[in-house]
Protein backbone atom coordinates (compact mmCIF):
# COMPACT_ATOMS: atom_id res chain seq x y z
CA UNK A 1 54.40 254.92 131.52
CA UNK A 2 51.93 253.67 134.18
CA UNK A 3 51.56 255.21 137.47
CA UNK A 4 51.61 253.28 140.22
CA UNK A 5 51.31 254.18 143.69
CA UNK A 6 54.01 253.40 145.98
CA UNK A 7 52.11 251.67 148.79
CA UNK A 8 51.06 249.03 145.77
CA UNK A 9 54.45 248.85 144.69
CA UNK A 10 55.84 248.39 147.98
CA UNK A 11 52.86 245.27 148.36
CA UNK A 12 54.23 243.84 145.19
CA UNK A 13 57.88 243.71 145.60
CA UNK A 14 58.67 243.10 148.98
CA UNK A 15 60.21 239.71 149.92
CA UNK A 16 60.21 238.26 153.51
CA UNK A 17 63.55 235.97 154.14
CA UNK A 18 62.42 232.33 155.18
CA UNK A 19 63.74 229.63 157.57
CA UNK A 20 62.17 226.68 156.73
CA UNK A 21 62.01 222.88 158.34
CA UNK A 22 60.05 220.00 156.52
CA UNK A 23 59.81 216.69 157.53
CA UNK A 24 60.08 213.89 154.80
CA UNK A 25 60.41 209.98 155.73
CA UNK A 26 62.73 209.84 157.94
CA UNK A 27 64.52 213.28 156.98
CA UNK A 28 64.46 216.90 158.22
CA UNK A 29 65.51 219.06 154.77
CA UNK A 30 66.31 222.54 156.41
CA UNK A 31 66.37 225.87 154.11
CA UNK A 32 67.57 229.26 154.99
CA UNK A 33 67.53 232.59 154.15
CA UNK A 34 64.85 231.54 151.32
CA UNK A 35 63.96 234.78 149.61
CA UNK A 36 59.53 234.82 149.14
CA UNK A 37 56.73 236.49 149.19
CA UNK A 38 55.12 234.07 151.09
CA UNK A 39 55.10 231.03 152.70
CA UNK A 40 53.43 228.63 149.87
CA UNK A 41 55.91 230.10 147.34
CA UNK A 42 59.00 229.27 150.00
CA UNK A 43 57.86 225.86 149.86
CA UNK A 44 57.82 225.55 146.55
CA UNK A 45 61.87 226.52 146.30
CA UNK A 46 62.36 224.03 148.95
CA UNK A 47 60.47 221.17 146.20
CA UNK A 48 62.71 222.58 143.99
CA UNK A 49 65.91 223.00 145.82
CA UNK A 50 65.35 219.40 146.61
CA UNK A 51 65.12 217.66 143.75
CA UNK A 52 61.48 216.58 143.84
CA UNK A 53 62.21 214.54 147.62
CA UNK A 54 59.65 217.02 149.25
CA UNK A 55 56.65 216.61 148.04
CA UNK A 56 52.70 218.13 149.05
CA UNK A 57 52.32 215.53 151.57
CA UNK A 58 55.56 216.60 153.23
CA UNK A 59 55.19 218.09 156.55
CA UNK A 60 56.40 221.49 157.69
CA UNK A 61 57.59 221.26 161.36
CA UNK A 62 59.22 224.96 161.47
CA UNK A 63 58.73 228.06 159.61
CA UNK A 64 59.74 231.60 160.39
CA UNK A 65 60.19 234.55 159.00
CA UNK A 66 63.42 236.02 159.78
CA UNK A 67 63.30 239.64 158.15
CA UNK A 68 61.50 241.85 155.86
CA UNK A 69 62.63 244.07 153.04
């Protein structure tokens, strides 16, 4: 069994909750409570979440992070 020190493990597993705006055309897609480690990988569930209509060029008007585990 490896040994790892808490404080690492701590770095490694905690999630941040995410509220996230991003602009696309004409259209605001709005995510909450998006569980991340960061803010790049909350984005990338948004892509996801919308079916491929928020793309790289998209542009993120509001993002917050509401709480931290």
């Amino acid at each position: 069994m490896q040994k790892v020190r808490l404080k690492d493990y701590l770095q490694t597993m905690s999630h941040k909750i995410y509220e996230i705006e991003i602009l696309e055309g004409d259209m605001v897609y709005v995510g909450k409570d998006i569980k991340a480690k960061n803010k790049d990988q909350a984005i990338k569930i948004m892509t996801i979440m919308s079916g491929g209509l928020i793309t790289d060029e998209s542009e993120v008007i509001h993002c917050e992070v509401k709480q931290v585990h």
